[in-house]
Protein backbone atom coordinates (compact mmCIF):
# COMPACT_ATOMS: atom_id res chain seq x y z
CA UNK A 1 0.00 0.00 0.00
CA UNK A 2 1.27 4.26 -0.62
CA UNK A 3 -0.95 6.71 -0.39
CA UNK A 4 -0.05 10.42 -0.17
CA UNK A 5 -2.56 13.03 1.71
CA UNK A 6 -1.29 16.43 1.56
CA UNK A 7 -2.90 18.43 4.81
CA UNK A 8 -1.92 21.27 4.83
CA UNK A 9 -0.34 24.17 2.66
CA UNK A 10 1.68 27.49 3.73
CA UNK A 11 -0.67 30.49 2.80
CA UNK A 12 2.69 32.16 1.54
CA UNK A 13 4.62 29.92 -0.09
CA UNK A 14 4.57 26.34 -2.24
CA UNK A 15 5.50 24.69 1.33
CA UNK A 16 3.08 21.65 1.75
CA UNK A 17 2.55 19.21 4.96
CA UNK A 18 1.48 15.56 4.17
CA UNK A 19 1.10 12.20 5.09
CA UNK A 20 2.28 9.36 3.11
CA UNK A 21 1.28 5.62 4.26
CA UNK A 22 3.51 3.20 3.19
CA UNK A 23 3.53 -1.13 3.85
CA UNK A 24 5.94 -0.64 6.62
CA UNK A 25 4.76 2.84 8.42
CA UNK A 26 3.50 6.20 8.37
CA UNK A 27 5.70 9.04 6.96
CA UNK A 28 5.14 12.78 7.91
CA UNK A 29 6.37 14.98 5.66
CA UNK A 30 7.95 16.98 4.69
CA UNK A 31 10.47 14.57 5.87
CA UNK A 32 14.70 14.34 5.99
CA UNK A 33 15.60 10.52 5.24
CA UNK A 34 19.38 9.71 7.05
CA UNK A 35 21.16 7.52 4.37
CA UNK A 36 22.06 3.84 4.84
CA UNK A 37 24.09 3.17 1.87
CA UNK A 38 25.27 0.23 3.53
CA UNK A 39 22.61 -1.00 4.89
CA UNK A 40 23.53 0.92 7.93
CA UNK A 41 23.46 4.78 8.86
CA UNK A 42 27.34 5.02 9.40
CA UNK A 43 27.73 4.49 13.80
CA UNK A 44 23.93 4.39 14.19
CA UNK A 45 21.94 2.02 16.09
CA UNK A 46 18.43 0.97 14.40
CA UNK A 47 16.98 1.84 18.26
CA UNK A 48 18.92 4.95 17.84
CA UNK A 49 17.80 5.96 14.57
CA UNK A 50 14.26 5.09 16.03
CA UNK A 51 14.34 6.65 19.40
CA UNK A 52 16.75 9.48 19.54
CA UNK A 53 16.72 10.51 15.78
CA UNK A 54 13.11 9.75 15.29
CA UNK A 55 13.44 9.11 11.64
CA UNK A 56 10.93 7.83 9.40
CA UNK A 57 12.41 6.48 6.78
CA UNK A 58 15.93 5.58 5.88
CA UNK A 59 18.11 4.71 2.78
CA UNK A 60 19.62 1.82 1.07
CA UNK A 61 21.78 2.51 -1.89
CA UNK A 62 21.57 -0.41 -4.74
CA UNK A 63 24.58 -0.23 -6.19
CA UNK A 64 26.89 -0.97 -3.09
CA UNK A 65 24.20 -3.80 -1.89
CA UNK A 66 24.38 -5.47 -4.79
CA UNK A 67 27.88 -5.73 -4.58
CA UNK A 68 28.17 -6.11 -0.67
CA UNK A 69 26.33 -8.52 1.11
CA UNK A 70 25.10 -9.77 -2.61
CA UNK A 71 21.90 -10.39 -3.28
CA UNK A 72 21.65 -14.22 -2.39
CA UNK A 73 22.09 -13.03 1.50
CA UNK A 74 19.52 -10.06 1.17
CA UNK A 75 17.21 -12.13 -0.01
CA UNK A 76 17.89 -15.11 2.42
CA UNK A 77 17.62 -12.57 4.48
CA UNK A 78 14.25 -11.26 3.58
CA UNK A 79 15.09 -8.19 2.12
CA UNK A 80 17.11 -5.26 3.90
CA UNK A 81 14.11 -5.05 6.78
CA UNK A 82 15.13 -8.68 7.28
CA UNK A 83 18.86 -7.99 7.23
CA UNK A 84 19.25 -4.83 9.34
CA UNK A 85 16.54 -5.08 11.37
CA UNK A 86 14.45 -2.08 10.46
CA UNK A 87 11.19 -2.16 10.50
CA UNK A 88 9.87 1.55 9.05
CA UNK A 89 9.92 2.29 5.81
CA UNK A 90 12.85 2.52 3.34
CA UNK A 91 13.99 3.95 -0.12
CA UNK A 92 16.79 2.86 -2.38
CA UNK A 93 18.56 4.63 -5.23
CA UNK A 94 18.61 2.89 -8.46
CA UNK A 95 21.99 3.06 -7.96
CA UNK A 96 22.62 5.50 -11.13
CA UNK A 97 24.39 7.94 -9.51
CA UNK A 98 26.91 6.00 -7.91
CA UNK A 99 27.25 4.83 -11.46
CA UNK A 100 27.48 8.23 -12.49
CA UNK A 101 30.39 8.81 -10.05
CA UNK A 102 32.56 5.83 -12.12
CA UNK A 103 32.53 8.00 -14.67
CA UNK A 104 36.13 6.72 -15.54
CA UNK A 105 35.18 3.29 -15.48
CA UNK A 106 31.68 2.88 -17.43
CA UNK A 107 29.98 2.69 -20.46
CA UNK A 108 26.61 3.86 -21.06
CA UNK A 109 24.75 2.68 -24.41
CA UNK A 110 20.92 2.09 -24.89
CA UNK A 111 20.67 -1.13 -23.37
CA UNK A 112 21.91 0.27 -19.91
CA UNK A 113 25.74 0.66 -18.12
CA UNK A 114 28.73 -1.48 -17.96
CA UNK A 115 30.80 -0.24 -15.28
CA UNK A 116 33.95 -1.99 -13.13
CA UNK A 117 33.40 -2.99 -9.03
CA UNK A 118 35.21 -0.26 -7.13
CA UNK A 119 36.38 -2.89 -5.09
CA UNK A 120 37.63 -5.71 -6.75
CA UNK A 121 37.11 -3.89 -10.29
CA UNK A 122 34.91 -6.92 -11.61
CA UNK A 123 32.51 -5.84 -14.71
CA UNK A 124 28.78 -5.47 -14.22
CA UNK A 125 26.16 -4.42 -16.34
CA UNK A 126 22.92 -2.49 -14.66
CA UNK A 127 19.89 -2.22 -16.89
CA UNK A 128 16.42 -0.39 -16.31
CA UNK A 129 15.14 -4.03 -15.97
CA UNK A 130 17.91 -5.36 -13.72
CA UNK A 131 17.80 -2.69 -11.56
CA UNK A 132 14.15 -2.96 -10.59
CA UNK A 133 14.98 -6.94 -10.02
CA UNK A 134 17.70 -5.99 -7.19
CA UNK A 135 15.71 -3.44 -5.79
CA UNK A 136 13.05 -5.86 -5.84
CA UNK A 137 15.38 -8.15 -3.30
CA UNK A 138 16.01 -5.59 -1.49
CA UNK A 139 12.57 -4.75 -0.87
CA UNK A 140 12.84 -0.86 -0.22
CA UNK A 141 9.18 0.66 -0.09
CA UNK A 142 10.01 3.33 -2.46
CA UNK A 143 12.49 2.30 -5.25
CA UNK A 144 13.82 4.30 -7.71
CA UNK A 145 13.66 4.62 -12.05
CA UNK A 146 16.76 4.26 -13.35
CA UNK A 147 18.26 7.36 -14.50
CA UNK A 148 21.37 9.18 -16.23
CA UNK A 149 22.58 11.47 -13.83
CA UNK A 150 24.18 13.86 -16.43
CA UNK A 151 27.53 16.15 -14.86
CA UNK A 152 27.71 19.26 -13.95
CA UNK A 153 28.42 21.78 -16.24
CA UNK A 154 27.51 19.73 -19.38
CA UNK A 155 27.02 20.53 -22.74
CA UNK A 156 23.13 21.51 -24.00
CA UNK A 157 23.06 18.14 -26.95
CA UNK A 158 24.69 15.67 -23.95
CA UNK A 159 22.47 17.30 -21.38
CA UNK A 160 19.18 16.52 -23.79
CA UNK A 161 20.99 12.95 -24.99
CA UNK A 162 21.01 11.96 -21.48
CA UNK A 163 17.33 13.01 -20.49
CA UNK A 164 15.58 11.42 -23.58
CA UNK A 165 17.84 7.87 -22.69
CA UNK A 166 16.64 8.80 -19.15
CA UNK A 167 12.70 8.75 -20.50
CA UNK A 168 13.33 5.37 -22.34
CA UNK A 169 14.65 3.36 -19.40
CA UNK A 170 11.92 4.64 -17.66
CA UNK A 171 9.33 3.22 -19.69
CA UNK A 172 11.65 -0.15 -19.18
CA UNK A 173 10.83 0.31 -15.59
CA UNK A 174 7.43 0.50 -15.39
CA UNK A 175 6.80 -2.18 -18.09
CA UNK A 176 9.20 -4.07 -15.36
CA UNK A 177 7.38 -2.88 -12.58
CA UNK A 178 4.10 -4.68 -14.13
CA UNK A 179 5.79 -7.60 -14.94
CA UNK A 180 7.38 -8.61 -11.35
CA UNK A 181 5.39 -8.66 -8.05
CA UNK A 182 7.26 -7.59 -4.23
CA UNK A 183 9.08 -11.30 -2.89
CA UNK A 184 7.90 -10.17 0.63
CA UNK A 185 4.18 -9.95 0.52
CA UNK A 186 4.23 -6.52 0.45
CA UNK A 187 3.69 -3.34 -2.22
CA UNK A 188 6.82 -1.61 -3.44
CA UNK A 189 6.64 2.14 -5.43
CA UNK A 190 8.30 3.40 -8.60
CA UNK A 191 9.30 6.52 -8.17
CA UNK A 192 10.62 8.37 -11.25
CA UNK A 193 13.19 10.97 -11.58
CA UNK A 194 13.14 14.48 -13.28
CA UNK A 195 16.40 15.01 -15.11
CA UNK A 196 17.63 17.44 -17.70
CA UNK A 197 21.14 19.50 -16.14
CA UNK A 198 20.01 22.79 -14.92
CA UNK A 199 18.64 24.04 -19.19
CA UNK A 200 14.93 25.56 -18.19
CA UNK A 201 13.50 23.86 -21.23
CA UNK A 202 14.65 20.18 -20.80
CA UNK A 203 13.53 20.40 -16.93
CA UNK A 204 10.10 21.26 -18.04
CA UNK A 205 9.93 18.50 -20.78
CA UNK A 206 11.51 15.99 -18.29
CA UNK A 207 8.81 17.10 -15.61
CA UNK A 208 6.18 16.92 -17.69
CA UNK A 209 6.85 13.12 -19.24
CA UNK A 210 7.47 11.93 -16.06
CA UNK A 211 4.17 13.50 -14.31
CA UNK A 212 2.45 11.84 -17.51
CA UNK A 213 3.92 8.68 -16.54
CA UNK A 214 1.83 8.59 -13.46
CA UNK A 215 3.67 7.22 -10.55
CA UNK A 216 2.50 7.28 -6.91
CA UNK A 217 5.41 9.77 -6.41
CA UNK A 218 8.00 11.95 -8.29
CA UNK A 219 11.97 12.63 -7.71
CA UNK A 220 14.10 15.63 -8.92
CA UNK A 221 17.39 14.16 -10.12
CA UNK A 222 20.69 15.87 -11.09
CA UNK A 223 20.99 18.55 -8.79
CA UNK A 224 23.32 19.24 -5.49
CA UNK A 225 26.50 17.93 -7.85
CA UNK A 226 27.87 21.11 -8.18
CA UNK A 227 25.44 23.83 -9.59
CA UNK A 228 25.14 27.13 -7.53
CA UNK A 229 22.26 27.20 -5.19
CA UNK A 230 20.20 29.48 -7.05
CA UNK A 231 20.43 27.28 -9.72
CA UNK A 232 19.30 24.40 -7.66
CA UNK A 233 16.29 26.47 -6.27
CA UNK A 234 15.63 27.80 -9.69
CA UNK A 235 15.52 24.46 -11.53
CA UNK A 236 13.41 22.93 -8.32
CA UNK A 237 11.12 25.71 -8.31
CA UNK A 238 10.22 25.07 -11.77
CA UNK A 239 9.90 21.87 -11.48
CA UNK A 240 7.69 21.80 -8.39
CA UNK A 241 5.28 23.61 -10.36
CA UNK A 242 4.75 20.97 -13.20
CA UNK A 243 4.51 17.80 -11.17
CA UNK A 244 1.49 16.80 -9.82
CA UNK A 245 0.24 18.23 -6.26
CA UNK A 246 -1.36 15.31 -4.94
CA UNK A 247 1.67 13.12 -5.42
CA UNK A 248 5.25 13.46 -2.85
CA UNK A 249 8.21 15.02 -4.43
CA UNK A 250 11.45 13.98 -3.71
CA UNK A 251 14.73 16.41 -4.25
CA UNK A 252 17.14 13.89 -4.36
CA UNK A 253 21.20 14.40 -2.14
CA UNK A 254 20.06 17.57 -1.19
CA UNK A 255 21.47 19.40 1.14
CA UNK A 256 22.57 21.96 3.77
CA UNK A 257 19.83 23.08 6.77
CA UNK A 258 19.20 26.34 4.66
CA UNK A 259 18.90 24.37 1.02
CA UNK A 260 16.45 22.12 2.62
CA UNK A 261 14.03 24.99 4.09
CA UNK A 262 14.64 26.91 0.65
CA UNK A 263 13.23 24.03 -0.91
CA UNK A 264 10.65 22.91 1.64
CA UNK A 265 9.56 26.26 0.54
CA UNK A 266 9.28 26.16 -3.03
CA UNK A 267 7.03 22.52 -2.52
CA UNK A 268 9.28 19.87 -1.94
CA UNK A 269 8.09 17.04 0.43
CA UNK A 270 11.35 14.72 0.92
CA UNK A 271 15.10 14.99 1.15
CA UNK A 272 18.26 12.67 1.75
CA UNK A 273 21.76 13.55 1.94
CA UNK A 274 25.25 12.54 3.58
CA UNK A 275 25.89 16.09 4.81
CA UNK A 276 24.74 15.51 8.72
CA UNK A 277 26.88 12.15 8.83
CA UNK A 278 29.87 12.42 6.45
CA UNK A 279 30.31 16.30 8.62
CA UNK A 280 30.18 15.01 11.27
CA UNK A 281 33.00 12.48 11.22
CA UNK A 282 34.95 15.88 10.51
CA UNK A 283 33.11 17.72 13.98
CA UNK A 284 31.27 19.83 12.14
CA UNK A 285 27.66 20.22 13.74
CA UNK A 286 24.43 21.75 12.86
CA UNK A 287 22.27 23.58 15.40
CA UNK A 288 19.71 26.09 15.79
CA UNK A 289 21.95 28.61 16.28
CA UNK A 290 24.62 28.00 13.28
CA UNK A 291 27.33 25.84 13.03
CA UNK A 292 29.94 24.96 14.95
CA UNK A 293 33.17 23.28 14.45
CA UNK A 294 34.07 21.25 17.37
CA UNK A 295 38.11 20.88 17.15
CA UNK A 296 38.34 24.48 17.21
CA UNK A 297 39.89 25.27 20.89
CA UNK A 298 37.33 27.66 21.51
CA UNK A 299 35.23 24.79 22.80
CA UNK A 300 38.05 23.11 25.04
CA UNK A 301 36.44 24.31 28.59
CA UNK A 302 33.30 24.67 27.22
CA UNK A 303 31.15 22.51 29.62
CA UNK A 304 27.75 23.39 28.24
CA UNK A 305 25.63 20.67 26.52
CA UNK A 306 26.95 20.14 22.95
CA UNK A 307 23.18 21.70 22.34
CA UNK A 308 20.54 21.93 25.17
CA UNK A 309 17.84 22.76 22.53
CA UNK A 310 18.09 19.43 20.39
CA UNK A 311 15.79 16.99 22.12
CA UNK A 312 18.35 14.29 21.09
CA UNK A 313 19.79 12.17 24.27
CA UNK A 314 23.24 12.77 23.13
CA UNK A 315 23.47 16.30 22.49
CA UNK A 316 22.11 17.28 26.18
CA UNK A 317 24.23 14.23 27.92
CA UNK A 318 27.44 15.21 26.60
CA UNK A 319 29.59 18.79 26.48
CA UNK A 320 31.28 20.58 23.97
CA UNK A 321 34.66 20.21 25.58
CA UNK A 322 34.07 16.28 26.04
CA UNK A 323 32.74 15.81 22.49
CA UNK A 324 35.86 17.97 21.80
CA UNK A 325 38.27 15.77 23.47
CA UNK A 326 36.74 12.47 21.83
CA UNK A 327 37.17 14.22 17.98
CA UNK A 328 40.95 15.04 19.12
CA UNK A 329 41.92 11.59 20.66
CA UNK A 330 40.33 10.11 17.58
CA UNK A 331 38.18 8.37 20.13
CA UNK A 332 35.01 6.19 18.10
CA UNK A 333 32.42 7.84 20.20
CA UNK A 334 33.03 11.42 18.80
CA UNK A 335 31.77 10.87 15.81
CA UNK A 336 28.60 8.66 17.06
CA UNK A 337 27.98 11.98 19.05
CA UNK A 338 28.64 14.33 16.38
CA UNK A 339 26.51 11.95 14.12
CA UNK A 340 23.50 11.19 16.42
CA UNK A 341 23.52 15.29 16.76
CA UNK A 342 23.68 16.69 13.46
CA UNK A 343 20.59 13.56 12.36
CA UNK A 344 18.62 14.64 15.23
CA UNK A 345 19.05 18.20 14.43
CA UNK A 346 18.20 17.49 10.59
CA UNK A 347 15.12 15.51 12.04
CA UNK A 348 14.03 18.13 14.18
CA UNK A 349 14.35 20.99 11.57
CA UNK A 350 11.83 19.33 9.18
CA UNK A 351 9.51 18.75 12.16
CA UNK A 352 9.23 22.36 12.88
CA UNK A 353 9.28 23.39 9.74
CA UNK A 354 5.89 20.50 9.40
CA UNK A 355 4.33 22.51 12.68
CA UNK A 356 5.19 26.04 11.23
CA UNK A 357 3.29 24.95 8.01
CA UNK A 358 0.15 23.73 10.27
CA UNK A 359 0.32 26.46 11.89
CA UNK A 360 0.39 28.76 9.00
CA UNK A 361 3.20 31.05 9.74
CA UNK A 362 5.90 29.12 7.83
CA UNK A 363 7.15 31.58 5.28
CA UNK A 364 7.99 34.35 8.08
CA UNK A 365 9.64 31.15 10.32
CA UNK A 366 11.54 30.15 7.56
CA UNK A 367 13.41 33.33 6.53
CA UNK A 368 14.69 33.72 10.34
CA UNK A 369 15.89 29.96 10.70
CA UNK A 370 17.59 30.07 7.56
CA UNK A 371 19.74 33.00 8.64
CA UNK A 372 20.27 31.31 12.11
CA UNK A 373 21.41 28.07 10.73
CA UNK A 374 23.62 29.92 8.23
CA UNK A 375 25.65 31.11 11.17
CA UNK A 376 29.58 30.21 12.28
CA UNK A 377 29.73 30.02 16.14
């Protein structure tokens, strides 16, 4: 089962609060998804994830799975829920842009891409068709198309090339889609992606074949690798106003605290990126207030919480100068902290923005968080 019910919408902007039922949970959006690519959110527990970071939804990347476990122990397993033990929803990428990033060591023709393991540099071949079958092992919820994620810059004829090939695999998908069932007993979604570089005319033909291709949901692909921001929130704004209302749209590896409520405002439901994690191994954190960067000795006798306002177990238990001390001695539990912060914080910031949106006064909310969280402390 998916369903999408959007409640509510911000009186000043395209900012939109919904509900979105899925076989494995409940999903209020809009809605930050912390990114397993390994089956696990780097140093998280599952209970964590559940009970500190309150997420919703998490990530599963198909590329890496497919090489590591392999699909005979996923679906021994019963499918990633089976293997890692969660038991709310999840989403996987088709696994095109980690093809994308073996740019060196791929081909890409109309039948789909050869590319070389990263880790043992054995050849593989993903098609549209093959990589609904893995994602069908893995059993994500949501799975995506799959897509050419084009570079950034790039060329108007490759840009257009790559969208059009982009269209035809999706068609592939869907006729896939109808053709297979879930192995678990339970639904799984196609969602499609919007490509097309940042060129204002292939956006809006890409947007428009894929809201004609009528999928319970809708991604924007092909930003967040490199494009200024405007360009990001120009190309998503236009976007956002093609695609379907009733239906969730996903802005796919975006971004920063301020990108996200930039786009939350411009009608974009769901987000995932590394950001809160991969910074965080490095002590940078996220807060309310700006951000801070941990190692710097200004925090050395700084016994305050590492942030009193995040409702997150770790970031009252623990102190700046502690959390400071672990990130120094290299110690494994800094960057659990640092990690179970900046999720919790990322968690937190599309739950207010959700309440601001109910409550009606998100537009005027917005512009004062997003110079807050903007700020070096």
């Amino acid at each position: 089962m998916f369903t999408f019910q959007l409640q509510h919408t911000d009186p000043k902007s395209a900012a939109r609060a919904g509900r979105i039922e899925t076989a494995h949970g409940e999903i209020q959006t809009p809605i930050f998804m912390p990114v397993g690519t390994l089956g696990t959110v780097k140093g998280v527990h599952q209970r964590e994830l559940e009970s500190d970071i309150r997420a919703q939804i998490i990530l599963g990347n198909t590329y890496h799975l497919y090489l590591r476990p392999g699909l005979e122990i996923l679906e021994n397993a019963g499918g990633l829920h089976g293997f890692n033990g969660w038991k709310r929803p999840m989403l996987t990428d088709s696994g095109g842009y980690q093809v994308y990033s073996l740019s060196a060591q791929r081909k890409i023709d109309e039948e789909g891409v050869t590319f070389r393991s990263h880790i043992d540099g054995s050849s593989h071949t993903f098609t549209p068709e093959r990589a609904i079958d893995i994602q069908r092992i893995i059993g994500a919820d949501i799975i995506m198309a799959f897509d050419e994620c084009p570079p950034y810059p790039c060329d108007y004829e490759y840009a257009k090339n790559s969208m059009e090939l982009t269209h035809r695999w999706l068609d592939r998908c869907v006729k896939r889609m109808a053709e297979t069932g879930g192995k678990y007993g339970y639904e799984q979604t196609l969602f499609p992606i919007v490509q097309g570089s940042t060129y204002p005319d292939l956006r809006r033909k890409s947007a428009e074949t894929i809201a004609a291709a009528g999928q319970p949901g809708n991604a924007i692909g092909g930003l967040s690798v490199g494009e200024p921001a405007e360009a990001m929130y120009e190309t998503t704004d236009q976007v956002c106003h093609i695609l379907p209302k009733d239906k969730p749209r996903y802005l796919m590896g975006v971004g920063t605290p301020e990108n996200i409520l930039e786009c939350i405002a411009l009608g974009v439901d769901m987000f995932d990126c590394v950001l809160p994690t991969r910074n965080a191994r490095h002590g940078m954190l996220y807060t309310s207030e700006g951000i801070i960067n941990i190692k710097n000795a200004k925090w050395k006798d700084d016994f305050s919480p590492v942030d009193a306002s995040n409702p997150c177990y770790a970031s009252q238990q623990y102190s700046k100068a502690y959390l400071r001390h672990l990130m120094h001695t290299k110690e494994l539990l800094g960057p659990q902290i640092a990690s179970l912060h900046n999720l919790s914080f990322y968690l937190w910031l599309v739950g207010e923005a959700r309440q601001h949106i109910i409550d009606g006064d998100f537009a005027s909310w917005k512009e004062e968080m997003v110079k807050r969280v903007q700020r070096r402390l």
